[in-house]
N, C-alpha and C. Protein backbone atom coordinates (compact mmCIF):
# COMPACT_ATOMS: atom_id res chain seq x y z
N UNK A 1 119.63 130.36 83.92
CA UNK A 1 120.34 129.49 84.81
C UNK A 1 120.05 128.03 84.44
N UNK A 2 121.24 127.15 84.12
CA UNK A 2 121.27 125.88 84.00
C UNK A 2 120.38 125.01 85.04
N UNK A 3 119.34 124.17 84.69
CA UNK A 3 118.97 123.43 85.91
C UNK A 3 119.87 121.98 86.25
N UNK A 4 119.61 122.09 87.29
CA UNK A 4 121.08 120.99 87.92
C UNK A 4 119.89 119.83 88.54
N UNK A 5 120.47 118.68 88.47
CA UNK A 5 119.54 117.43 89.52
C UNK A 5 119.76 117.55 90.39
N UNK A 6 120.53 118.75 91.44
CA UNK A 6 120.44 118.58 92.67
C UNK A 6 118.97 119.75 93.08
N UNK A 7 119.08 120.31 92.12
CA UNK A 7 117.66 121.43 92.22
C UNK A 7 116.85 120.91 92.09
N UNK A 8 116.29 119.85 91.11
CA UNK A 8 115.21 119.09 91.19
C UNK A 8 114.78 117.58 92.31
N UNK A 9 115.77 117.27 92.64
CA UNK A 9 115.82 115.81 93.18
C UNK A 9 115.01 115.86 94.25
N UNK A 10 114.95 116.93 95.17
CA UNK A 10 114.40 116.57 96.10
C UNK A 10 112.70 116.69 96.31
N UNK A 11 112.40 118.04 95.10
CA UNK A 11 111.05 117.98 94.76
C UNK A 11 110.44 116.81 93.63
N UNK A 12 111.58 116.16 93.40
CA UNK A 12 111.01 114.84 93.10
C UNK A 12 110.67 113.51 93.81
N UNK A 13 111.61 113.74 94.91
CA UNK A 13 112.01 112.63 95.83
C UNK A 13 110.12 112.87 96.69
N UNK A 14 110.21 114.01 96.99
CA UNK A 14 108.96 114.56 97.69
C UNK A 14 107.74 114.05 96.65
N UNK A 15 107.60 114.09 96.08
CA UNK A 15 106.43 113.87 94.75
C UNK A 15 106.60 112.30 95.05
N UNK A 16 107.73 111.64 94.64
CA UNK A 16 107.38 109.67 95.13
C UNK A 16 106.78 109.58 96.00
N UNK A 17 107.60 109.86 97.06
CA UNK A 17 106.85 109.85 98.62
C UNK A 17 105.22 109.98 98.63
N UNK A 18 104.90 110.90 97.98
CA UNK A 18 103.63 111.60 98.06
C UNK A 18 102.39 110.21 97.04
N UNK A 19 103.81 110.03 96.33
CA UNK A 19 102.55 108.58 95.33
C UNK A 19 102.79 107.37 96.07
N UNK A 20 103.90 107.71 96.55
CA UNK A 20 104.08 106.10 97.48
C UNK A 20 102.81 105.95 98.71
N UNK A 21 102.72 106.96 99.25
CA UNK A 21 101.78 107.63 100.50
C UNK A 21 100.05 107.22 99.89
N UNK A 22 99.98 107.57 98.60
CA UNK A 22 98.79 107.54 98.11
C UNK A 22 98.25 105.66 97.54
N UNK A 23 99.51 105.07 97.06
CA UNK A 23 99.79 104.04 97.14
C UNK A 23 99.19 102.88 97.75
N UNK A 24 99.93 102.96 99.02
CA UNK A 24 99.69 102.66 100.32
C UNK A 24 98.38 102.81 100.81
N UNK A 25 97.82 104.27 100.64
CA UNK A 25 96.06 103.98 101.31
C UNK A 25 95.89 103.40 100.25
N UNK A 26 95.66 103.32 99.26
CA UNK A 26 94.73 102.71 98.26
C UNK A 26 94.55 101.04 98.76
N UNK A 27 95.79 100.83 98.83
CA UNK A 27 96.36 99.73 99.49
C UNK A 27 95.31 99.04 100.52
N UNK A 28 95.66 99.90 101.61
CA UNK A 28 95.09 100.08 103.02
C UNK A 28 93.25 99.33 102.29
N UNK A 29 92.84 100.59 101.70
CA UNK A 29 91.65 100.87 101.63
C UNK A 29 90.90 98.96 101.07
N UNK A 30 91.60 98.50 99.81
CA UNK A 30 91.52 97.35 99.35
C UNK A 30 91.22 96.60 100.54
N UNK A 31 92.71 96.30 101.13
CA UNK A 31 92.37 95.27 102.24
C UNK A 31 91.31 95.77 103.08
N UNK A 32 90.54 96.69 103.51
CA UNK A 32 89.49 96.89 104.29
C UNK A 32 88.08 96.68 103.91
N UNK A 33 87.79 96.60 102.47
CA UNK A 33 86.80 97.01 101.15
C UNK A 33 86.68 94.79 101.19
N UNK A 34 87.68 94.73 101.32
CA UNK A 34 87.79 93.28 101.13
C UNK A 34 87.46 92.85 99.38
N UNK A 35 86.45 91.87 99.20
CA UNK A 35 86.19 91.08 98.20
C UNK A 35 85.68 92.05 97.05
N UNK A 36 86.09 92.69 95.80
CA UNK A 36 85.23 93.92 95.34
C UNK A 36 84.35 93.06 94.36
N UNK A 37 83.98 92.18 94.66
CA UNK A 37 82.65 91.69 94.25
C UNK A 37 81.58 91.70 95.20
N UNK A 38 81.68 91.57 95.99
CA UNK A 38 80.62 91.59 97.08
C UNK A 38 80.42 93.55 97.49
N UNK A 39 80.95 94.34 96.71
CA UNK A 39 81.05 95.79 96.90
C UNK A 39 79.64 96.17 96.81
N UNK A 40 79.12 96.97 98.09
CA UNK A 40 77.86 98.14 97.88
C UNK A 40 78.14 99.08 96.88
N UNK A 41 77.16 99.56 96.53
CA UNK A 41 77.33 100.87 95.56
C UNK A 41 77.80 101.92 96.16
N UNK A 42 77.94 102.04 97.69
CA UNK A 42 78.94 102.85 98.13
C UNK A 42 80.32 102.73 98.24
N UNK A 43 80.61 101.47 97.77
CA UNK A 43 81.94 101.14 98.78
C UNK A 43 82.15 101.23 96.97
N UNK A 44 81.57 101.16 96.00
CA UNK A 44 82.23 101.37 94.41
C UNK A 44 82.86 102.60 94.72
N UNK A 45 81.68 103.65 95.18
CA UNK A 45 81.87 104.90 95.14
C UNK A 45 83.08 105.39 96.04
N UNK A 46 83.28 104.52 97.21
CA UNK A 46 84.62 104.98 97.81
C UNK A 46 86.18 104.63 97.01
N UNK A 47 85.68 103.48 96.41
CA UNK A 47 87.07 102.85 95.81
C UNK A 47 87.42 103.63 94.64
N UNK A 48 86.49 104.24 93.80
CA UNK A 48 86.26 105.23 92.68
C UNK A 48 87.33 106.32 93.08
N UNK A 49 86.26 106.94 94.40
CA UNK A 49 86.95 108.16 94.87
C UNK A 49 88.47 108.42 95.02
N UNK A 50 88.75 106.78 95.67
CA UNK A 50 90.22 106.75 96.41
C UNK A 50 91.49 106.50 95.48
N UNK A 51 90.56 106.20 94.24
CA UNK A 51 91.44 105.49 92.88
C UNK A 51 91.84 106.91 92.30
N UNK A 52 90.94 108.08 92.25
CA UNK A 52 91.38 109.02 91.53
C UNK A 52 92.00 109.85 92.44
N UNK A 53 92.00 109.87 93.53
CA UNK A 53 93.16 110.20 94.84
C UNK A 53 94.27 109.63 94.36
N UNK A 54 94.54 108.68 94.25
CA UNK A 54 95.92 108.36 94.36
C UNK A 54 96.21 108.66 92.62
N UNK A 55 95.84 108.49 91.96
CA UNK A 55 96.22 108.71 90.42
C UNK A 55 97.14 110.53 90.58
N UNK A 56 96.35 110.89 91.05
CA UNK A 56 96.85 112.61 90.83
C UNK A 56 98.34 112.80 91.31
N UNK A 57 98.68 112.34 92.35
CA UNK A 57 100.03 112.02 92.98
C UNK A 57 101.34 111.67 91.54
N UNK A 58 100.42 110.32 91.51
CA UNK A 58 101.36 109.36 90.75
C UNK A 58 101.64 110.22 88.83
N UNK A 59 100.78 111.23 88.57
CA UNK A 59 100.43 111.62 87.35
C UNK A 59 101.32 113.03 87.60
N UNK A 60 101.64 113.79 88.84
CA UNK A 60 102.25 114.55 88.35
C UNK A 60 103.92 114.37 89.00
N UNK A 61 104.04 113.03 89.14
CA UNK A 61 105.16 112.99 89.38
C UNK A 61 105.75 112.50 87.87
N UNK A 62 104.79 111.60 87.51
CA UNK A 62 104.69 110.81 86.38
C UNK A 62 105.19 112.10 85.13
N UNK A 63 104.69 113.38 85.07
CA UNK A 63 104.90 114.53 84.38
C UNK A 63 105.88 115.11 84.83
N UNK A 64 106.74 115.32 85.82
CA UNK A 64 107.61 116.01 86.49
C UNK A 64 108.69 115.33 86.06
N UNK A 65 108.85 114.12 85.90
CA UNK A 65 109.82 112.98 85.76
C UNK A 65 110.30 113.34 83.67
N UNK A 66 109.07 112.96 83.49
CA UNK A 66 109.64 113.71 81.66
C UNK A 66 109.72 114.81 81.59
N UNK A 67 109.74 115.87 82.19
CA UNK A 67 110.20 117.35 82.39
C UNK A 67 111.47 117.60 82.69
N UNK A 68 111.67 117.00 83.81
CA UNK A 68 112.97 117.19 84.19
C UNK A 68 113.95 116.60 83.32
N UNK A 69 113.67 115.33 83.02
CA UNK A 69 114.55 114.35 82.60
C UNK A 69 114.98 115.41 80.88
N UNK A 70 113.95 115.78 80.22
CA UNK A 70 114.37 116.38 78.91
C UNK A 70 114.88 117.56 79.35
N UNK A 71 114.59 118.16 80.17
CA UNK A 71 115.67 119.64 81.08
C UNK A 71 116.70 119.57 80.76
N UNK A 72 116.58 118.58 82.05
CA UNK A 72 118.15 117.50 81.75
C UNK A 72 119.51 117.01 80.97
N UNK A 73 118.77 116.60 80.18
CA UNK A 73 119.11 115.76 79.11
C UNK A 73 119.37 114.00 79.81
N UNK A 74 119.04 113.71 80.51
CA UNK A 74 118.88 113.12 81.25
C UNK A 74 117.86 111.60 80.18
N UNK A 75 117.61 110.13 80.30
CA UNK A 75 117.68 109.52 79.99
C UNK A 75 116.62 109.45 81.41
N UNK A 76 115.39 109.28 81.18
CA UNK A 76 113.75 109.11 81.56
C UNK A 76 113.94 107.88 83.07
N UNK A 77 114.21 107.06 82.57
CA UNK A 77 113.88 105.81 83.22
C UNK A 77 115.38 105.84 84.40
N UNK A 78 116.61 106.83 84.01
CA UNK A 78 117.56 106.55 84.64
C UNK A 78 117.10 107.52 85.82
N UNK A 79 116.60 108.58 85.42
CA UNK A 79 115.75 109.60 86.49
C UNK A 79 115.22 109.30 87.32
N UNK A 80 114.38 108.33 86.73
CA UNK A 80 113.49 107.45 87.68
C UNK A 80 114.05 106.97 88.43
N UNK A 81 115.02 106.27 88.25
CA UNK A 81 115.38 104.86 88.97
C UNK A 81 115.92 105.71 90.06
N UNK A 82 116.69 106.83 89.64
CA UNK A 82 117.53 107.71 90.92
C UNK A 82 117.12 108.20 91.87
N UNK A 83 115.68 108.70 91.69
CA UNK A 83 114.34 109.22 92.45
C UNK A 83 113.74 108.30 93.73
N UNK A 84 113.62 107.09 92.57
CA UNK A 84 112.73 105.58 93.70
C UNK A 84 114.05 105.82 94.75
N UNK A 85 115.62 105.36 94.06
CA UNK A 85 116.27 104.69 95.04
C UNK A 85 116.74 105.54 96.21
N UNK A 86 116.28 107.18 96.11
CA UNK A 86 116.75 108.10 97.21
C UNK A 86 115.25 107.80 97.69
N UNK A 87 114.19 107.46 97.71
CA UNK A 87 113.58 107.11 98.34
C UNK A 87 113.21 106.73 98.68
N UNK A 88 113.73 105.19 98.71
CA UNK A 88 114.13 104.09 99.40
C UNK A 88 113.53 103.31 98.91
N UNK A 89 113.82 103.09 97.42
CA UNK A 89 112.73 101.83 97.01
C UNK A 89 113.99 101.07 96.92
N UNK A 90 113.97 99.74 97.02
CA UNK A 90 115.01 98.77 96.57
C UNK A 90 114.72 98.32 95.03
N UNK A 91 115.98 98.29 93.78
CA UNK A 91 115.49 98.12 92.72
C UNK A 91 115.48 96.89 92.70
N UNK A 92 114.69 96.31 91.85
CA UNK A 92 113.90 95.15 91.35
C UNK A 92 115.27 94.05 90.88
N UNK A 93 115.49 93.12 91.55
CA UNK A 93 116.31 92.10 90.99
C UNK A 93 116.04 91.59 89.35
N UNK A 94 117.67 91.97 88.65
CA UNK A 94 117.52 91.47 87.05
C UNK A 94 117.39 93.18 86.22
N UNK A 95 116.77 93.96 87.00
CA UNK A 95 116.72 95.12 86.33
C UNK A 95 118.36 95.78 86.04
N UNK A 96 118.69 96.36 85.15
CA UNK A 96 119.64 97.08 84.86
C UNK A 96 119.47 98.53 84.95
């Protein structure tokens, strides 16, 4: 059976979300961690922790995205862009 982008899109759309989500705490976590020079050796160890939290998200979407896209036949970055914008990223002014 042919794979179609409507079979994949949404377990991709789900996978952004999921790095966007991971994103975001990392995010979160920064602004709370404040200055990472003034960091305890715990708060390394939390930012460590939270850094390879969010990587895993972003890595297998990051892999899902050149999977599909060569499935496909599909053109990598156009995949992408179709993915962010169903999930509500606004694209970047100047980008094509």
């Amino acid at each position: 059976m042919e794979t179609e982008l409507s079979d994949v899109l949404d377990e991709l759309i789900e996978m952004q979300e999921a790095t966007d989500e991971a994103q975001a705490d990392l995010a979160r976590l920064q602004e709370e961690l404040g200055d990472s020079a003034r960091w305890t050796d715990e708060q390394h160890v939390i930012w460590r922790d939270a850094w390879e939290d969010a990587r895993e998200p972003w890595w297998l979407l990051d892999t899902a995205l050149d999977h599909f896209a060569e499935t496909l036949g599909m053109d990598r970055d156009e995949l992408e862009a179709t993915v962010r914008t169903a999930a509500g990223h606004v694209p970047a002014a100047g980008r094509d």
